[in-house]
PDB file of N, CA and C in Angstrom:
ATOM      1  N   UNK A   1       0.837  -1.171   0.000  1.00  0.00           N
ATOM      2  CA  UNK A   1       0.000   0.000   0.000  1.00  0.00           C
ATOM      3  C   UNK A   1       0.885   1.238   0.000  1.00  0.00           C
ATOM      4  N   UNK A   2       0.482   2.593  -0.203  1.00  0.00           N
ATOM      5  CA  UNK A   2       1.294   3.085  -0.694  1.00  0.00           C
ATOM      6  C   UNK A   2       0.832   4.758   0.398  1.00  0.00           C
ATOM      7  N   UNK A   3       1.542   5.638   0.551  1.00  0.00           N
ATOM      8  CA  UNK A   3       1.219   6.584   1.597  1.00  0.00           C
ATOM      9  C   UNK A   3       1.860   7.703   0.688  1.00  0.00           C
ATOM     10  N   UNK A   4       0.558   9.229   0.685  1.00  0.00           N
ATOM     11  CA  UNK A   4       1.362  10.061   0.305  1.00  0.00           C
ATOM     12  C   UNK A   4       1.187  11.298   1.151  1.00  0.00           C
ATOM     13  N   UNK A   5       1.682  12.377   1.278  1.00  0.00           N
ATOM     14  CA  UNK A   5       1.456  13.661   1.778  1.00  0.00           C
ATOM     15  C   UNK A   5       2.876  13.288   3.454  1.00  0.00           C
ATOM     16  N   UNK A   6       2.873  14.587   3.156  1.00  0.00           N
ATOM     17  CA  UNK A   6       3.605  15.096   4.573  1.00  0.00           C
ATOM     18  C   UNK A   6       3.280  14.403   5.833  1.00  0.00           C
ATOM     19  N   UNK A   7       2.173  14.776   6.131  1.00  0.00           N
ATOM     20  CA  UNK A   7       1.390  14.722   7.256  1.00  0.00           C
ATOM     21  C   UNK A   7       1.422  12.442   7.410  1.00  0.00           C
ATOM     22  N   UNK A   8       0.945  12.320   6.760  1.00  0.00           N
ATOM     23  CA  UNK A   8       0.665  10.935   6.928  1.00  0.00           C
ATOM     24  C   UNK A   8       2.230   9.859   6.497  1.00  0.00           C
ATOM     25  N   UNK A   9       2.881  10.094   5.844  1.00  0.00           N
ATOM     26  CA  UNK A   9       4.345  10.003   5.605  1.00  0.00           C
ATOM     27  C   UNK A   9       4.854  10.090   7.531  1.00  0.00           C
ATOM     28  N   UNK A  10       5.320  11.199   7.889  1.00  0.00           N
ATOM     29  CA  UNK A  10       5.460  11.583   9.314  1.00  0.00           C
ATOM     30  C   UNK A  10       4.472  10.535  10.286  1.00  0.00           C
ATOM     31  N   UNK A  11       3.041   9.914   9.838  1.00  0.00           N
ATOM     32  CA  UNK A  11       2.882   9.235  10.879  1.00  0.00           C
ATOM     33  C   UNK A  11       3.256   7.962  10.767  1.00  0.00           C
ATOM     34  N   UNK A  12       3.629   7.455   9.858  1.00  0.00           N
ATOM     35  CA  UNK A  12       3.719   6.026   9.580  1.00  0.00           C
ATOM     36  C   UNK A  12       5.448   5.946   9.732  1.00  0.00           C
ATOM     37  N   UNK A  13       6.139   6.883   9.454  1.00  0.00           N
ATOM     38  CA  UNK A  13       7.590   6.660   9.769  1.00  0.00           C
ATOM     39  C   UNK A  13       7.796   6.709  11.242  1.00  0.00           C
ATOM     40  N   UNK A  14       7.193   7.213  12.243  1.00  0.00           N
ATOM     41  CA  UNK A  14       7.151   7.624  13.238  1.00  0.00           C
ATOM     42  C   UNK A  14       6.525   5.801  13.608  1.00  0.00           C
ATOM     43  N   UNK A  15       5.559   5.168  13.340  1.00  0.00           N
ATOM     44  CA  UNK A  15       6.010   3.826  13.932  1.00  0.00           C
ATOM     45  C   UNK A  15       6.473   2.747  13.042  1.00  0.00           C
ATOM     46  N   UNK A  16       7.123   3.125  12.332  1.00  0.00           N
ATOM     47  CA  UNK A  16       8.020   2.304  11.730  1.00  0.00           C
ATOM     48  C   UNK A  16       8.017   1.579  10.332  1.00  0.00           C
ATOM     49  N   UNK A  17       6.670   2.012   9.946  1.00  0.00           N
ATOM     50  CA  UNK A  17       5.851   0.950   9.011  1.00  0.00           C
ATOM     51  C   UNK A  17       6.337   1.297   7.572  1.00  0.00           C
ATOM     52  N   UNK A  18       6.976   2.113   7.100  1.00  0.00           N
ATOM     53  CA  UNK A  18       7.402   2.509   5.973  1.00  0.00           C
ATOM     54  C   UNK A  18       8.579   1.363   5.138  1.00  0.00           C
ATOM     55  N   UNK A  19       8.300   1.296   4.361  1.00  0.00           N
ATOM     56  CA  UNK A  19       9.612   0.400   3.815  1.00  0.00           C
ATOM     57  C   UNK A  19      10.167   1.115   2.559  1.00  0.00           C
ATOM     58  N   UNK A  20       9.590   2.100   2.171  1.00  0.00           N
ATOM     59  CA  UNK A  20      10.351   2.935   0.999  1.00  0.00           C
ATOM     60  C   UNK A  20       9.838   4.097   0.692  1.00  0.00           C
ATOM     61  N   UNK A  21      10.795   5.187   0.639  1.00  0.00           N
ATOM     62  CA  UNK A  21      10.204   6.638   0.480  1.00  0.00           C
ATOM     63  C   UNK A  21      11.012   7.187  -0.200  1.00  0.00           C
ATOM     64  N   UNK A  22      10.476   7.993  -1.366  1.00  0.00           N
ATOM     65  CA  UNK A  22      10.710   8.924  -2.469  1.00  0.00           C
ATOM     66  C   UNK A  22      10.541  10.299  -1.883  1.00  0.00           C
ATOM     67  N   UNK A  23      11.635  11.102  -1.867  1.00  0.00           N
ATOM     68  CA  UNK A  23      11.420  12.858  -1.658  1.00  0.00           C
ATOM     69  C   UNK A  23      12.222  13.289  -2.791  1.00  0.00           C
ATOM     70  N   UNK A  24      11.326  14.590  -3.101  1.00  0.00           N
ATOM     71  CA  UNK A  24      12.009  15.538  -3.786  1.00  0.00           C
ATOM     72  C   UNK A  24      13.469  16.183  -3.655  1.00  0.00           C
ATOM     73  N   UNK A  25      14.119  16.137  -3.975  1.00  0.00           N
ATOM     74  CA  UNK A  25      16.137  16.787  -3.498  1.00  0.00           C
ATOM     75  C   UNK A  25      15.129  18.498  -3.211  1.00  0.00           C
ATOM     76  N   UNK A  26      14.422  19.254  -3.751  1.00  0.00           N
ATOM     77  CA  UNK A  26      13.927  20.244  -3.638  1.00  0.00           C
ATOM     78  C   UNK A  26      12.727  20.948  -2.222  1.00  0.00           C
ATOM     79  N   UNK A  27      12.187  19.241  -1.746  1.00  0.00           N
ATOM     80  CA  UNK A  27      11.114  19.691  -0.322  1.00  0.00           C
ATOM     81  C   UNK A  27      12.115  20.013   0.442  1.00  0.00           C
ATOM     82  N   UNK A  28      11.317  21.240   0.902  1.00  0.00           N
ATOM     83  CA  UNK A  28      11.808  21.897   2.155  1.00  0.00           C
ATOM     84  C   UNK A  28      10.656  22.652   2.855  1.00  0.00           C
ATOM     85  N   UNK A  29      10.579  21.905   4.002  1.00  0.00           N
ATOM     86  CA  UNK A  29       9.351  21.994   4.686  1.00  0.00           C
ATOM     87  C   UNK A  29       9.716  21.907   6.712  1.00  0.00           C
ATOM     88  N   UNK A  30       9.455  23.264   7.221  1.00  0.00           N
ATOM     89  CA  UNK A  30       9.541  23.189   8.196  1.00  0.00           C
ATOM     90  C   UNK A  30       8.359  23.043   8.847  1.00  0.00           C
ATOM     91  N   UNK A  31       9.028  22.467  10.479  1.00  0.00           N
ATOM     92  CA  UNK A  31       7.878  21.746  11.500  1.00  0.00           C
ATOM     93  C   UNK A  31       8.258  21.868  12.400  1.00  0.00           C
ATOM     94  N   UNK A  32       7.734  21.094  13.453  1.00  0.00           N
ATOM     95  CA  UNK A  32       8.465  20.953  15.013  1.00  0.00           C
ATOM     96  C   UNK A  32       8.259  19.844  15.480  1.00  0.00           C
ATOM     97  N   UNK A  33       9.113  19.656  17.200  1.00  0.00           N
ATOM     98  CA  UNK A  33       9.078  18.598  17.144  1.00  0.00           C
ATOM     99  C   UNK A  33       8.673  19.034  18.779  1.00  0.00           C
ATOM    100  N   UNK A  34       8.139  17.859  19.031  1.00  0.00           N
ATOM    101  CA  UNK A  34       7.427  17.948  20.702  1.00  0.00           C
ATOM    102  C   UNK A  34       8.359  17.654  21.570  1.00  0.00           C
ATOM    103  N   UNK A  35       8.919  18.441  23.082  1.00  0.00           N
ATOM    104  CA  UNK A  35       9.785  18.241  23.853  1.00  0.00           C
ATOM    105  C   UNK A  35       9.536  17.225  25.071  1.00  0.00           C
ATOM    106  N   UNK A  36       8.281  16.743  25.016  1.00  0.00           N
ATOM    107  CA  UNK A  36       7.754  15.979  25.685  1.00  0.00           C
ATOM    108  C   UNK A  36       7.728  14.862  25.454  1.00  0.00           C
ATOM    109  N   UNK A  37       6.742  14.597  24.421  1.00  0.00           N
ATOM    110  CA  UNK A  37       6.728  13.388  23.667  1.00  0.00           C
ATOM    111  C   UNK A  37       7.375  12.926  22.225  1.00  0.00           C
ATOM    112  N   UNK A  38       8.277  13.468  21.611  1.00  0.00           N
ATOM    113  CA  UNK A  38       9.418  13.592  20.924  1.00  0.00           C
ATOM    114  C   UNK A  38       8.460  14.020  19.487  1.00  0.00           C
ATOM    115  N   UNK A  39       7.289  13.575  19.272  1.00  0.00           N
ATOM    116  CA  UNK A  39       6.234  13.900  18.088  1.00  0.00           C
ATOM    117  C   UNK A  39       6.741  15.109  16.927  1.00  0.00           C
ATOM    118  N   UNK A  40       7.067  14.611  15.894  1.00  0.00           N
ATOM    119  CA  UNK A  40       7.178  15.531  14.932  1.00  0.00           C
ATOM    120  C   UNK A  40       5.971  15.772  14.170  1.00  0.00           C
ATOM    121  N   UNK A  41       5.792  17.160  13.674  1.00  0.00           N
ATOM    122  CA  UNK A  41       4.649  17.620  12.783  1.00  0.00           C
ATOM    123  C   UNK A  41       4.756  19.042  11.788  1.00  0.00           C
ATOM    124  N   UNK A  42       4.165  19.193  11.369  1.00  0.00           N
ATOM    125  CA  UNK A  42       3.845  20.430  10.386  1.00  0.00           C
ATOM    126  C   UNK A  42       3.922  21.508  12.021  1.00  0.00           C
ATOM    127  N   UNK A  43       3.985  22.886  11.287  1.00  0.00           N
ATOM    128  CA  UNK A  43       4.085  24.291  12.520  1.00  0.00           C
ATOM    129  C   UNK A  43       2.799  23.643  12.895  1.00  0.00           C
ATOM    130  N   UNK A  44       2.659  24.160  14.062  1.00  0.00           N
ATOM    131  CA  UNK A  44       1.550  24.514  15.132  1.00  0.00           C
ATOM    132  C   UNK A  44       2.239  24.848  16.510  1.00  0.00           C
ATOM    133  N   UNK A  45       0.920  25.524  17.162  1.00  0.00           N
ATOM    134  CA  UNK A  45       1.362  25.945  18.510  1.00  0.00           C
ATOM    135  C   UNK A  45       1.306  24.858  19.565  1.00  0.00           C
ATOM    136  N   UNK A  46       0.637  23.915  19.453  1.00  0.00           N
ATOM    137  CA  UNK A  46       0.511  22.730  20.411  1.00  0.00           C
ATOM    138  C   UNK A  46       0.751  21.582  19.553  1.00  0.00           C
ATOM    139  N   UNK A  47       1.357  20.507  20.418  1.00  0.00           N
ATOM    140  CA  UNK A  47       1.447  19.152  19.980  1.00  0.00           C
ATOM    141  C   UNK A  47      -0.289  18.315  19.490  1.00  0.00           C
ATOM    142  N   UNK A  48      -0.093  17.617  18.472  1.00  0.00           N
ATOM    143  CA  UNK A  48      -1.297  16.943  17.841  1.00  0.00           C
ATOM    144  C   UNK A  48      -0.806  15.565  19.191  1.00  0.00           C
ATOM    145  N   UNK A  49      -0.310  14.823  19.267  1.00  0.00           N
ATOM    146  CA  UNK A  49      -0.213  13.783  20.034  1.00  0.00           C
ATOM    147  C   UNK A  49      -0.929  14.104  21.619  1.00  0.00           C
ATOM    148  N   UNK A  50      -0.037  15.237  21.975  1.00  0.00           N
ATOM    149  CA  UNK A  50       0.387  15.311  24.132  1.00  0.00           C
ATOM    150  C   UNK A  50      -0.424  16.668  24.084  1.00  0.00           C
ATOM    151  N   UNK A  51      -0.594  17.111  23.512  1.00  0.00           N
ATOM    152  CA  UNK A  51      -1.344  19.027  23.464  1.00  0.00           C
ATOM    153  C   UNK A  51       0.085  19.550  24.225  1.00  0.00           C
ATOM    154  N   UNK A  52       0.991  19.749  24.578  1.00  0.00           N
ATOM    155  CA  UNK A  52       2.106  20.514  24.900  1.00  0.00           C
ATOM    156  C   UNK A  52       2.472  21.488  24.077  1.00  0.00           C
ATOM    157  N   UNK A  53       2.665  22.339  24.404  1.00  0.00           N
ATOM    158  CA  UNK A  53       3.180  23.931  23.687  1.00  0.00           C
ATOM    159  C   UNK A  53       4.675  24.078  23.877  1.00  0.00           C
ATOM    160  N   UNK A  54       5.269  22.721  24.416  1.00  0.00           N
ATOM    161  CA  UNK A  54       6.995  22.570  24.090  1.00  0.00           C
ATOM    162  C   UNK A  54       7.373  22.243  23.172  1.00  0.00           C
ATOM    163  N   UNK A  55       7.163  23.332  22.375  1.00  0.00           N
ATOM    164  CA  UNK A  55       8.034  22.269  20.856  1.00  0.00           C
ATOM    165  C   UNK A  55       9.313  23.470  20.677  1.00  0.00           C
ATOM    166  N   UNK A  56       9.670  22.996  19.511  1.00  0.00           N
ATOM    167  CA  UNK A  56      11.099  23.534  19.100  1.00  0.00           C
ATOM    168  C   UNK A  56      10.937  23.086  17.650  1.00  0.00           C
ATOM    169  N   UNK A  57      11.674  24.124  16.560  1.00  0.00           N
ATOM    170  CA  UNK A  57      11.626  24.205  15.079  1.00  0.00           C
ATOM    171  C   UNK A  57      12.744  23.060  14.280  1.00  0.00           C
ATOM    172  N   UNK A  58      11.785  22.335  13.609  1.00  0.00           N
ATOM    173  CA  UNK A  58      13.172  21.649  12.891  1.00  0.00           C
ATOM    174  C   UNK A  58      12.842  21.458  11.451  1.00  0.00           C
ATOM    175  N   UNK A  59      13.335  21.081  10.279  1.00  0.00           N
ATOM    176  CA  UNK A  59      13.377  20.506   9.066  1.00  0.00           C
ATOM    177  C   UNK A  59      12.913  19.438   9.377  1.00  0.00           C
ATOM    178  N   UNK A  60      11.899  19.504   8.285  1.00  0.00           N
ATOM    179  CA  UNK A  60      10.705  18.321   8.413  1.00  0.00           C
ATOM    180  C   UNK A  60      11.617  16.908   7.286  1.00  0.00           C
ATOM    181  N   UNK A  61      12.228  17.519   6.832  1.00  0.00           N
ATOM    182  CA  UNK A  61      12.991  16.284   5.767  1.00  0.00           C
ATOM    183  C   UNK A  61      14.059  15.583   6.561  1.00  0.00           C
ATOM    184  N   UNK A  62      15.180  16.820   6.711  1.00  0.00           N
ATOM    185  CA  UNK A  62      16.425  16.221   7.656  1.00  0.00           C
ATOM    186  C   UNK A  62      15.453  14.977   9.175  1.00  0.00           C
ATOM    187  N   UNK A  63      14.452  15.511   9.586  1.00  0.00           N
ATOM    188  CA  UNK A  63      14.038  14.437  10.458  1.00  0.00           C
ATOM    189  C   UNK A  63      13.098  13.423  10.351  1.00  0.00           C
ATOM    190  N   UNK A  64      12.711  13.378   8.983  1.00  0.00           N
ATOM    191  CA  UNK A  64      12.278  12.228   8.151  1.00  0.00           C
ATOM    192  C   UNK A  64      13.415  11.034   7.894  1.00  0.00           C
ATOM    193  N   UNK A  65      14.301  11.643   7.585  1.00  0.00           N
ATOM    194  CA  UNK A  65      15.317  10.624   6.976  1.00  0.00           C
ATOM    195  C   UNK A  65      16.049  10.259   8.403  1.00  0.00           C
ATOM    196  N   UNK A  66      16.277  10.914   9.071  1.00  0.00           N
ATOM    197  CA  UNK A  66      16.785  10.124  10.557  1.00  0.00           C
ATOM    198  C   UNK A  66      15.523   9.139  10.816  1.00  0.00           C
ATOM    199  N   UNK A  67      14.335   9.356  11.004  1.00  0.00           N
ATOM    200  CA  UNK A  67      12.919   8.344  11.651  1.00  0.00           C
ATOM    201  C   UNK A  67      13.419   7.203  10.495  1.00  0.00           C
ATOM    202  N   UNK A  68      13.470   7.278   9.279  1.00  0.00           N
ATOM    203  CA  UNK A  68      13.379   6.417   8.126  1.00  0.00           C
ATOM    204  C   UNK A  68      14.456   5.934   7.901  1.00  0.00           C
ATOM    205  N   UNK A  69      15.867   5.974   8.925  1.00  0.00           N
ATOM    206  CA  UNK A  69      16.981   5.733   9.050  1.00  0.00           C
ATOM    207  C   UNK A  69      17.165   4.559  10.044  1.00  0.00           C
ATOM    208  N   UNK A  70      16.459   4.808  11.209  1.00  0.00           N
ATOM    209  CA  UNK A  70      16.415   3.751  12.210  1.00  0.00           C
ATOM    210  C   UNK A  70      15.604   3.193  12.131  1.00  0.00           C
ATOM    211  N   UNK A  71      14.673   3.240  11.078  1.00  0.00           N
ATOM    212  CA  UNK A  71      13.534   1.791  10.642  1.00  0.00           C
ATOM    213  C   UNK A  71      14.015   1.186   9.233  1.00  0.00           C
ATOM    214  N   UNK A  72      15.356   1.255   9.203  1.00  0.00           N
ATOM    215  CA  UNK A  72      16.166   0.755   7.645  1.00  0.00           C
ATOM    216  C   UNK A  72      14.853   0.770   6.730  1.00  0.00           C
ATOM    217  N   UNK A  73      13.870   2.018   6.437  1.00  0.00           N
ATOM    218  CA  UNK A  73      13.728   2.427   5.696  1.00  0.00           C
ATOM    219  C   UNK A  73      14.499   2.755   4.531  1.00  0.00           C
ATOM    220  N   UNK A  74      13.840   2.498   2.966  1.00  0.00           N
ATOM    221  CA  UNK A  74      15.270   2.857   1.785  1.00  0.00           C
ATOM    222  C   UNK A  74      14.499   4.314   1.325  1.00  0.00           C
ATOM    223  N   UNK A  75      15.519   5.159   0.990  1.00  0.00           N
ATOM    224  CA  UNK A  75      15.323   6.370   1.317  1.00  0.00           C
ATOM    225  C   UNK A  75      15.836   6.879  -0.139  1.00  0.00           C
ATOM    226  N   UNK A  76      15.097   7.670  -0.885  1.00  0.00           N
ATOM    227  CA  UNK A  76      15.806   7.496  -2.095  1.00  0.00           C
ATOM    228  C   UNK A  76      15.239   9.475  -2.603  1.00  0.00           C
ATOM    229  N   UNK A  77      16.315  10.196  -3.267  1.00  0.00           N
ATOM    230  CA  UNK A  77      15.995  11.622  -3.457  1.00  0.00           C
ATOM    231  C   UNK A  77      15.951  11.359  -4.753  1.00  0.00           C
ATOM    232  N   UNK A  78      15.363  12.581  -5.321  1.00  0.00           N
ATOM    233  CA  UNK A  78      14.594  12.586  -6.887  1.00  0.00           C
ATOM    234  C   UNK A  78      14.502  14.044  -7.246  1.00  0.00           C
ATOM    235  N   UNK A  79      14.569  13.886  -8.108  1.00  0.00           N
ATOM    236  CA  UNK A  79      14.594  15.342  -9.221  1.00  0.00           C
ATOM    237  C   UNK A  79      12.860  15.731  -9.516  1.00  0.00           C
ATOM    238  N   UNK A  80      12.786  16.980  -9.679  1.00  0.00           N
ATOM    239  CA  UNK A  80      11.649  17.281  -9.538  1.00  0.00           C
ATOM    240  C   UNK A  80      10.857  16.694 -10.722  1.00  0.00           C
ATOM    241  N   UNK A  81       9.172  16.057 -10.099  1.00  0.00           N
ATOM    242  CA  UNK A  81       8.808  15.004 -10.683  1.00  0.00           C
ATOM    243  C   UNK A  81       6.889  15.582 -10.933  1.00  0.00           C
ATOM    244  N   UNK A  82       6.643  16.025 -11.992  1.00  0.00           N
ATOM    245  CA  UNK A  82       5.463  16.786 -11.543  1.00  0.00           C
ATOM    246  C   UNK A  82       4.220  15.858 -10.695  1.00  0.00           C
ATOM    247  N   UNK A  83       4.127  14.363 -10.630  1.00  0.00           N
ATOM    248  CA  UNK A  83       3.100  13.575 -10.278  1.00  0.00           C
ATOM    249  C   UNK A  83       3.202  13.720  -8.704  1.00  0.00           C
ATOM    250  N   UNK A  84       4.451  13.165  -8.316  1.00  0.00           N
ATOM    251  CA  UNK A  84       5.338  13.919  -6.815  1.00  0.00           C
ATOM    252  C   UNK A  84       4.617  15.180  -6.491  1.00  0.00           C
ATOM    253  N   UNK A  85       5.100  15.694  -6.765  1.00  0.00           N
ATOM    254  CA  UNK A  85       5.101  17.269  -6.396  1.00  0.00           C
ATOM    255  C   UNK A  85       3.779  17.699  -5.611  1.00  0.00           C
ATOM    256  N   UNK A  86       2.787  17.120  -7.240  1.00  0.00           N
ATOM    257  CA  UNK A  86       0.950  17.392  -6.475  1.00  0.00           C
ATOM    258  C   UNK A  86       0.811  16.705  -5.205  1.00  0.00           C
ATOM    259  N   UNK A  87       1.615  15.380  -5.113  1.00  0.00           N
ATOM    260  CA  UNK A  87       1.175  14.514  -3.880  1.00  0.00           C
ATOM    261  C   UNK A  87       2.282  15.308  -2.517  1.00  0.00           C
ATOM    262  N   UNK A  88       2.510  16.247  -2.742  1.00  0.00           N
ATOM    263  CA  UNK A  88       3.254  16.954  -1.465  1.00  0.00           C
ATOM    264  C   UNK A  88       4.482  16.324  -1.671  1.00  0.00           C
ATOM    265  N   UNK A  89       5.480  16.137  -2.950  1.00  0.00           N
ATOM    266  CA  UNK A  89       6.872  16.587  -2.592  1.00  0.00           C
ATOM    267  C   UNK A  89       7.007  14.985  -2.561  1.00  0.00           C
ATOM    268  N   UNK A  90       6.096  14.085  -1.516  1.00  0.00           N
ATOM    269  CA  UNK A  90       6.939  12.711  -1.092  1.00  0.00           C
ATOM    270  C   UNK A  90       5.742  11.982  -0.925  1.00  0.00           C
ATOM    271  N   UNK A  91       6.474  10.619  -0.575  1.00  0.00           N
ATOM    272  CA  UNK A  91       5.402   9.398  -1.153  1.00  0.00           C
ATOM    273  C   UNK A  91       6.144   8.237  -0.345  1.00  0.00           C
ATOM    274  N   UNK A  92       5.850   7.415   0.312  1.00  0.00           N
ATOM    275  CA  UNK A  92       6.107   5.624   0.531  1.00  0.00           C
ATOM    276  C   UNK A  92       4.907   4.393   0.278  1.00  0.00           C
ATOM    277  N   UNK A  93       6.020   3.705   0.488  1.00  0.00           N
ATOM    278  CA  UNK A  93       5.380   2.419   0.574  1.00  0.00           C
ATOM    279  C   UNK A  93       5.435   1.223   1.819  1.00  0.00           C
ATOM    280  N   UNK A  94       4.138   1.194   1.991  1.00  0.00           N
ATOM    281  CA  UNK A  94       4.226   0.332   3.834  1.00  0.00           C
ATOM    282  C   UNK A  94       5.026  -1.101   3.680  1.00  0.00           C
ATOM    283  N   UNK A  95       5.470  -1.243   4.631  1.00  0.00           N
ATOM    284  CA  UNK A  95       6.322  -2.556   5.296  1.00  0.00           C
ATOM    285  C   UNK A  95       4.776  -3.471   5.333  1.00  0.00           C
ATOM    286  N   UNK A  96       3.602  -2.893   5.984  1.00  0.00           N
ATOM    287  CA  UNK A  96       2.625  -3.879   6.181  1.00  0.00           C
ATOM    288  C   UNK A  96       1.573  -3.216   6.197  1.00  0.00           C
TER     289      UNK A  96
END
């Protein structure tokens, strides 16, 4: 099965389930990450997981590929691709 957009990409790498993901060399997309419950996401003022208002700013890619790093996720960058692009930049495919 196959996962696309930011948002849902970020939840499925986050428990592990990803087994292959395509990004653009070009997304660049900032977010944060929760100081509580470690939860990465798109900006907001509170955590979607813990509701905590401890977050801190990071690159939503650079901490994609670390999550998709320690789930030997294969991780693969791409030249800009117009089918990509509409689907938000990035795309996987589930482990299960």
């Amino acid at each position: 099965m196959g996962v696309t957009g930011v948002n849902d990409i970020i939840d499925y790498a986050e428990s592990g389930r990803l087994d292959s993901v395509i990004i653009q060399k070009t997304l660049n997309i900032s977010g944060v990450r929760c100081r509580k419950c470690n939860h990465l996401q798109i900006q907001s003022n509170n955590c979607e997981k813990c509701n905590s208002d401890n977050l801190y700013n990071v690159g939503i890619v650079n901490e994609l590929v670390e999550l998709l790093t320690q789930s030997s996720a294969e991780i693969e960058f791409c030249e800009q691709i117009a089918e990509l692009k509409e689907l938000g930049g990035i795309a996987g495919l589930l482990r299960y």
